[in-house]
C-alpha atoms as a PDB file:
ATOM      1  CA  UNK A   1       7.591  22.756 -23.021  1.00  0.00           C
ATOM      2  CA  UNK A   2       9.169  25.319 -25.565  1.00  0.00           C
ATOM      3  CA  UNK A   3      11.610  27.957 -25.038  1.00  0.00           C
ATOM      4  CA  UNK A   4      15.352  27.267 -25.136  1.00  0.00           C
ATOM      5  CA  UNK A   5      17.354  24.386 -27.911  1.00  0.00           C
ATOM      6  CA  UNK A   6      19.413  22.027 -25.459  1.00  0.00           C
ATOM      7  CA  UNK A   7      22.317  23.387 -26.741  1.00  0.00           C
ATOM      8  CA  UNK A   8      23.185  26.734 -27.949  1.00  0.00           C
ATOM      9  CA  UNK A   9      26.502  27.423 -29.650  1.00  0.00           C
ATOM     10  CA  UNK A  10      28.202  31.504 -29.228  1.00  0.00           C
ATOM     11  CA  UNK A  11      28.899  33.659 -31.752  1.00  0.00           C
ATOM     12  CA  UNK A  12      32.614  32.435 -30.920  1.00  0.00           C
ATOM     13  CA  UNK A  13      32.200  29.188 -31.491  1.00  0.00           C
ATOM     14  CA  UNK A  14      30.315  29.278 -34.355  1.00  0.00           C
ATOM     15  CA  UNK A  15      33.304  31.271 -35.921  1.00  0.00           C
ATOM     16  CA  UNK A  16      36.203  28.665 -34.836  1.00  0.00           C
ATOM     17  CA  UNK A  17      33.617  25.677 -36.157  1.00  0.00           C
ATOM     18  CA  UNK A  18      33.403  27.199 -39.377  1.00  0.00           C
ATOM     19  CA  UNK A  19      37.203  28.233 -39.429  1.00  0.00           C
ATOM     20  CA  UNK A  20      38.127  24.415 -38.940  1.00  0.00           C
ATOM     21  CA  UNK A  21      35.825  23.048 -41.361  1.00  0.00           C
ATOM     22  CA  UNK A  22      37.412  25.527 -43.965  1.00  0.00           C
ATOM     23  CA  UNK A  23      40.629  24.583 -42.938  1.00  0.00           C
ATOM     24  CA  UNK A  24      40.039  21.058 -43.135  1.00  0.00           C
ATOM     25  CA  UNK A  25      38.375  21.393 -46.643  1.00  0.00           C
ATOM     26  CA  UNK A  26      41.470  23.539 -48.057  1.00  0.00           C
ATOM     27  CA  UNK A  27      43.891  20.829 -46.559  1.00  0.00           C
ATOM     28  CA  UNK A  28      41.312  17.855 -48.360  1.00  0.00           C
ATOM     29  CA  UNK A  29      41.598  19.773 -51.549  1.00  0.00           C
ATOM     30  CA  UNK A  30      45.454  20.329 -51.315  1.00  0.00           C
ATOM     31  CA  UNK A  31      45.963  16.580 -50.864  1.00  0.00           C
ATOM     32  CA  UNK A  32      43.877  15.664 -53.551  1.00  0.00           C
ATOM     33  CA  UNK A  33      46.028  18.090 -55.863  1.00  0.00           C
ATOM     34  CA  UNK A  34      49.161  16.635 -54.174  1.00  0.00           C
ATOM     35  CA  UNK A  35      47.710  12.900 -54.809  1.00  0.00           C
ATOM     36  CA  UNK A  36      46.400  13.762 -58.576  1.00  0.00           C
ATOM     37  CA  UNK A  37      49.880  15.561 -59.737  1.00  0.00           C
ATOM     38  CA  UNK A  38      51.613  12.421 -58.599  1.00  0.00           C
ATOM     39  CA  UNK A  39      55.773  12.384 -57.388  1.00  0.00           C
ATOM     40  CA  UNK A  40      57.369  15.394 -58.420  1.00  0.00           C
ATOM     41  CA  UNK A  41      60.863  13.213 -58.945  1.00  0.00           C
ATOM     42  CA  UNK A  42      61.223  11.190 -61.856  1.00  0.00           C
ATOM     43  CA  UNK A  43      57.828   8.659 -61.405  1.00  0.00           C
ATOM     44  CA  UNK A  44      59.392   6.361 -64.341  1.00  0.00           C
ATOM     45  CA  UNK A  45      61.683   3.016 -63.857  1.00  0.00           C
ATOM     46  CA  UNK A  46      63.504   4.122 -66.536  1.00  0.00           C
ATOM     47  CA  UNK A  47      66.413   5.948 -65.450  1.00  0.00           C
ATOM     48  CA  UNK A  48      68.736   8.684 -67.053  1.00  0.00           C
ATOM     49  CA  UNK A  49      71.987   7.022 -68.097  1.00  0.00           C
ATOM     50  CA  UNK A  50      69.771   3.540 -68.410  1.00  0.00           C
ATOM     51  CA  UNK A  51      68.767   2.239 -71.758  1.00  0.00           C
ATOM     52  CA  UNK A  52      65.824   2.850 -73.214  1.00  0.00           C
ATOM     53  CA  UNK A  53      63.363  -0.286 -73.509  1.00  0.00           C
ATOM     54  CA  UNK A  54      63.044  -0.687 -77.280  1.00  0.00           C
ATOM     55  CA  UNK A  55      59.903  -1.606 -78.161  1.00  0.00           C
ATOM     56  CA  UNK A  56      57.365  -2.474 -81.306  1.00  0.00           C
ATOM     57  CA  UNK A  57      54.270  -0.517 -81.955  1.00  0.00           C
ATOM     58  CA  UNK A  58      52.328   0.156 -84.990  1.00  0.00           C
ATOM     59  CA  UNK A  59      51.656   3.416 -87.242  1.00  0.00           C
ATOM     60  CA  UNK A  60      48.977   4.849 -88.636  1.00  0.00           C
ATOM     61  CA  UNK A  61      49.715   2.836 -92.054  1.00  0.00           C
ATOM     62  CA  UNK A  62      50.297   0.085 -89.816  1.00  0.00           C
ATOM     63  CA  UNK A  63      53.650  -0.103 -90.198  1.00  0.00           C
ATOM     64  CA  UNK A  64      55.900  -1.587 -86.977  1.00  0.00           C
ATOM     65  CA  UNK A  65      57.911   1.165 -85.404  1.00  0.00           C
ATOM     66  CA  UNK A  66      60.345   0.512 -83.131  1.00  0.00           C
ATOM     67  CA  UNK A  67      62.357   2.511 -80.751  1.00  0.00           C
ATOM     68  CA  UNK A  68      65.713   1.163 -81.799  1.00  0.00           C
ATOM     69  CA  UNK A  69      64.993   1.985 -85.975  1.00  0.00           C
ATOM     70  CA  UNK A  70      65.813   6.030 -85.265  1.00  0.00           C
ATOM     71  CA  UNK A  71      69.621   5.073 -84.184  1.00  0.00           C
ATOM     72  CA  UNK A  72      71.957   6.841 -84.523  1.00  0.00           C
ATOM     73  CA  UNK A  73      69.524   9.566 -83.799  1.00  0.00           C
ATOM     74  CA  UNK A  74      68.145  11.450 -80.672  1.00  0.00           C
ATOM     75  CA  UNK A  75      65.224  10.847 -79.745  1.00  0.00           C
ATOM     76  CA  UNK A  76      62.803  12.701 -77.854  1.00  0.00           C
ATOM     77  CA  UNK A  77      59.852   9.759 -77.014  1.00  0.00           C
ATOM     78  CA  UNK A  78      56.477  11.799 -76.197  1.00  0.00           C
ATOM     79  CA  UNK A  79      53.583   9.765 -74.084  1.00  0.00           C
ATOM     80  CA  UNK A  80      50.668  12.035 -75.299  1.00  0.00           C
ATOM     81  CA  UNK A  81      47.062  11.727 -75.595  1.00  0.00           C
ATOM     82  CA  UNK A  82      44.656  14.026 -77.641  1.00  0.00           C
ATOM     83  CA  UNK A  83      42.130  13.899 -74.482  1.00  0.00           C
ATOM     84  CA  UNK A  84      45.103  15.163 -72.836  1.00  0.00           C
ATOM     85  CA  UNK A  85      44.949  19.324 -72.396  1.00  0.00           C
ATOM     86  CA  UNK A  86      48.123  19.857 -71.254  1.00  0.00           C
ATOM     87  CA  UNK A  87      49.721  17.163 -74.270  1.00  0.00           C
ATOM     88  CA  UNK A  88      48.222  19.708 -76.799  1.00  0.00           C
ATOM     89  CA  UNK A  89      48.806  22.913 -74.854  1.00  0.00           C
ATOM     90  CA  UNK A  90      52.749  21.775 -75.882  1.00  0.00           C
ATOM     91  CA  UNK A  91      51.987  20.167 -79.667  1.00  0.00           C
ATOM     92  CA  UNK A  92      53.201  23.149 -81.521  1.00  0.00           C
ATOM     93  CA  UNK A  93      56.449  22.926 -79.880  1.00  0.00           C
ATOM     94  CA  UNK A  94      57.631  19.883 -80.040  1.00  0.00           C
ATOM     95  CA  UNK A  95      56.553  20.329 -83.791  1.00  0.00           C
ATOM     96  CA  UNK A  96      58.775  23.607 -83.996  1.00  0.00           C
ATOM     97  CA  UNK A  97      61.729  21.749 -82.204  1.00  0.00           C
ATOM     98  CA  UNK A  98      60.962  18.900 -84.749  1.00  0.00           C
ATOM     99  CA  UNK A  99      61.350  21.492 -88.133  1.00  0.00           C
ATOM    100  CA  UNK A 100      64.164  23.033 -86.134  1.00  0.00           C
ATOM    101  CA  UNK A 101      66.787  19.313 -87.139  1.00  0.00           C
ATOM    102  CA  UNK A 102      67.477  17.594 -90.350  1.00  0.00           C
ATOM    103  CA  UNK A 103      66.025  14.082 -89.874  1.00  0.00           C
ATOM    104  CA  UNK A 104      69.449  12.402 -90.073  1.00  0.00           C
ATOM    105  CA  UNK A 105      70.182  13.903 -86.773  1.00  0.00           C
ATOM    106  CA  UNK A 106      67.036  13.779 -84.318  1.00  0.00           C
ATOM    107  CA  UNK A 107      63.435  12.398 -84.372  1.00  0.00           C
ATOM    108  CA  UNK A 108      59.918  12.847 -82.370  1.00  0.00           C
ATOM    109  CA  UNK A 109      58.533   9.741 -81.824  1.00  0.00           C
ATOM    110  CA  UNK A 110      55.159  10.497 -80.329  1.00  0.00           C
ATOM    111  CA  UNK A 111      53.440   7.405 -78.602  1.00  0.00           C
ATOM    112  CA  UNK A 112      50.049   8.191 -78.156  1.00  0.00           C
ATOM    113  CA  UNK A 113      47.731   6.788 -75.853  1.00  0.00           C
ATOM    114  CA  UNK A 114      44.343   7.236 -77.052  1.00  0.00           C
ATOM    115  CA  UNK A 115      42.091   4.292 -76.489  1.00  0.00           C
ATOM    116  CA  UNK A 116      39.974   5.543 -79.496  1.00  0.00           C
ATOM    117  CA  UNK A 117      42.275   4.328 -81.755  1.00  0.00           C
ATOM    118  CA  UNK A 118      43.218   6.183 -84.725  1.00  0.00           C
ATOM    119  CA  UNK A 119      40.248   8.057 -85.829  1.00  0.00           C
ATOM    120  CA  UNK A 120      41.047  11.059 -83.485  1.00  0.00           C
ATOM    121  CA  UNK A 121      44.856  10.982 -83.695  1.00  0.00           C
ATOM    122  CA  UNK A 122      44.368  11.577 -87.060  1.00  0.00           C
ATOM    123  CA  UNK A 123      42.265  14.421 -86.815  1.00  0.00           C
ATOM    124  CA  UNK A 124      44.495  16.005 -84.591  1.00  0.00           C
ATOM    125  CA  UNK A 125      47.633  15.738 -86.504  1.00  0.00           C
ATOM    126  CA  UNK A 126      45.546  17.385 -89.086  1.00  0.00           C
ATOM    127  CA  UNK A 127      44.352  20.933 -87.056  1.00  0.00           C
ATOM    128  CA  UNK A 128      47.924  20.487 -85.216  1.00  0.00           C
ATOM    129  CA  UNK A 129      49.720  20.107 -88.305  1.00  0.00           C
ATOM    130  CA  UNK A 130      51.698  17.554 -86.770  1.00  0.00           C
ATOM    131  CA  UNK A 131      54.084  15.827 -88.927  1.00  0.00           C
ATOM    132  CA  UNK A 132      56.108  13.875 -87.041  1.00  0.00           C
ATOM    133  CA  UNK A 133      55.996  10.314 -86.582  1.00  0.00           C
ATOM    134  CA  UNK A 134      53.248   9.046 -83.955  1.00  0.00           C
ATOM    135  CA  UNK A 135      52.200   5.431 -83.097  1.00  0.00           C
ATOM    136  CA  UNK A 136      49.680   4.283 -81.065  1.00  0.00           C
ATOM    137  CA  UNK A 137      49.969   2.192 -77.759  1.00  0.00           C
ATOM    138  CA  UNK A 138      45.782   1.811 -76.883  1.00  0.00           C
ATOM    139  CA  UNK A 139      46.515  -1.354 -74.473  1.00  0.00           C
ATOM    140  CA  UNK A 140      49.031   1.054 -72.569  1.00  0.00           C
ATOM    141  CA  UNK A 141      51.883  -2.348 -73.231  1.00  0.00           C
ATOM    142  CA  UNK A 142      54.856   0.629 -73.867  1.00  0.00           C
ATOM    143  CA  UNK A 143      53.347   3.189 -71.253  1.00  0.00           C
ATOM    144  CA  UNK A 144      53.550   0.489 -68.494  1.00  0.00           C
ATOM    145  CA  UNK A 145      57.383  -0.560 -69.785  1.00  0.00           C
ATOM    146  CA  UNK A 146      57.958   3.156 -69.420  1.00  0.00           C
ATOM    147  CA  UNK A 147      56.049   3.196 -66.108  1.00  0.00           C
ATOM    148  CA  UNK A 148      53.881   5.856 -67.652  1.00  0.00           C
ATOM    149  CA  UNK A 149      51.350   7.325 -64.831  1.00  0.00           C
ATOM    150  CA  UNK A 150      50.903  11.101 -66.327  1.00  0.00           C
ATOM    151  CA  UNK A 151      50.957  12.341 -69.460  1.00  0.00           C
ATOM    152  CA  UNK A 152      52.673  14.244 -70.972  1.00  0.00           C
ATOM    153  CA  UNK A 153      55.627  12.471 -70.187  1.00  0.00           C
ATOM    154  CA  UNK A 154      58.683  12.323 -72.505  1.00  0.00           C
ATOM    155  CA  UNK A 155      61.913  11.074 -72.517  1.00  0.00           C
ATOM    156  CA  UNK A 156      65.449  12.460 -74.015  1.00  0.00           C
ATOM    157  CA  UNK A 157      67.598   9.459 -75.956  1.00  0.00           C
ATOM    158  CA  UNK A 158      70.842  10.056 -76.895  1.00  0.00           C
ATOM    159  CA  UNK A 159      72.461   8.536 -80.376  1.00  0.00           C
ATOM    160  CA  UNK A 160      73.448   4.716 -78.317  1.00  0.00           C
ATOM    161  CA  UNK A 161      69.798   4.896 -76.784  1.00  0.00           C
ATOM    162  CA  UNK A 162      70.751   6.315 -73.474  1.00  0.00           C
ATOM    163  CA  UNK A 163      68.094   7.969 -71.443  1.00  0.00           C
ATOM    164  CA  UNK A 164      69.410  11.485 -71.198  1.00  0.00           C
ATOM    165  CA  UNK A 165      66.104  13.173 -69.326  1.00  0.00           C
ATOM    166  CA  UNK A 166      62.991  12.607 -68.523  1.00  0.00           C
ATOM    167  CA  UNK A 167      60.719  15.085 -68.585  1.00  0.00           C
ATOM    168  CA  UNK A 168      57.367  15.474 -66.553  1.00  0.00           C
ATOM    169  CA  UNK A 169      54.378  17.385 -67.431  1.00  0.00           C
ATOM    170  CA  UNK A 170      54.132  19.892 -70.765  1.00  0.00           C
ATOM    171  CA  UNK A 171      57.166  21.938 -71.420  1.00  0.00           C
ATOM    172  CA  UNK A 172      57.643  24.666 -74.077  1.00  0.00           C
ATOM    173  CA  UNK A 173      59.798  22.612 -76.724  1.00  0.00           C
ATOM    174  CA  UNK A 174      60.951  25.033 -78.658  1.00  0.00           C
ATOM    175  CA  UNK A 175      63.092  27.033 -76.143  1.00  0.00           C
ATOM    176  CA  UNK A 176      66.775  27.732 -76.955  1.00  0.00           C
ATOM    177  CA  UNK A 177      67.935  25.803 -74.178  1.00  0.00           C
ATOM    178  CA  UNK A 178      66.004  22.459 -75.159  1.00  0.00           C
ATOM    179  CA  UNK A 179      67.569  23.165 -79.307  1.00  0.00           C
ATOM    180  CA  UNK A 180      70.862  23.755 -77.018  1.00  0.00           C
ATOM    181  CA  UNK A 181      70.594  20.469 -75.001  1.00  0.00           C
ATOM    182  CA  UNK A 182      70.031  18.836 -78.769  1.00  0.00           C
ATOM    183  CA  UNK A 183      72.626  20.618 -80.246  1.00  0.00           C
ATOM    184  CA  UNK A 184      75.050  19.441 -77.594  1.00  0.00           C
ATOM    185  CA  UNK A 185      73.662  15.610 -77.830  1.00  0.00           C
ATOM    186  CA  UNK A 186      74.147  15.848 -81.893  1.00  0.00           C
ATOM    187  CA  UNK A 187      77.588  16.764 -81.790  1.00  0.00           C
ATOM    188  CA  UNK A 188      78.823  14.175 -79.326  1.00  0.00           C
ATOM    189  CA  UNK A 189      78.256  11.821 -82.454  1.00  0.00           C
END
């Protein structure tokens, strides 16, 4: 008994089989995206126009840093990690926006997230030339306060410690419309 499979599919519907499992494969893929890049509205409990949750972390000289030391200042809080591509992809601007204010006026407080602990921050902030002030939060205890789920993720405080904007995802710091924003938020003093 040979000859003939049971079942024999046509050219046709070989063509629509193979159409719907590359349809269903691109619409997988674009859900996982969708699911990985998380909301696309602000993701954080911490609102614009809401305080910012002071908090106390430690430096690299072990220092205690907290939040509500830079007042009168702006602030622009960075979530970061050095695992992170798209947190070093935007480094060199937030350090340009840094040099770009006397000190009296506005700070970077990065608030890295390495697990590590300090052994790779500092290597970073030395081929970065970073200079700005970083602490680290390894236990995530700031990053959940903040409701951190994707890094970069950085947040805008005015002089009082108002949450101006938060900001998703890596940005180009260094923009005239970001040293604008600053500007603006420095002379409202």
């Amino acid at each position: 008994m040979g000859g003939m499979p049971f079942f024999t599919l046509s050219e046709n519907m070989k063509v629509r089989i193979f159409l719907q499992i590359l349809l269903l494969s691109v619409l997988g893929a674009g859900l996982w995206w969708l699911f990985q890049q998380g909301p696309q509205g602000s993701s954080s409990a911490i609102q614009e126009g809401k305080t910012a949750p002071d908090f106390d972390l430690k430096d690299h000289e072990g220092h205690a840093v907290q939040l509500s030391q830079f007042r009168p200042k702006v602030v622009l809080l960075n979530f970061w990690a050095t695992t992170c591509p798209p947190c070093v992809s935007e480094m060199a601007s937030l350090e340009k926006l840094y040099q770009s204010f006397p000190r009296d006026e506005f700070e970077i407080l990065g608030v890295s997230m390495d697990e590590e602990g300090w052994t790779p921050i500092e290597e970073f902030k030395k081929l970065h030339l970073v200079s700005f002030k970083i602490v680290l939060d390894a236990e995530f205890k700031v990053a959940d306060l903040y409701s951190v789920d994707h890094i970069p993720q950085t947040y805008l405080i005015d002089q009082k410690g108002t949450v101006v904007e938060e900001t998703l995802g890596a940005q180009d710091w260094s923009e005239a419309a970001v040293i604008q924003k600053i500007k603006n938020l420095i002379q409202k003093r």
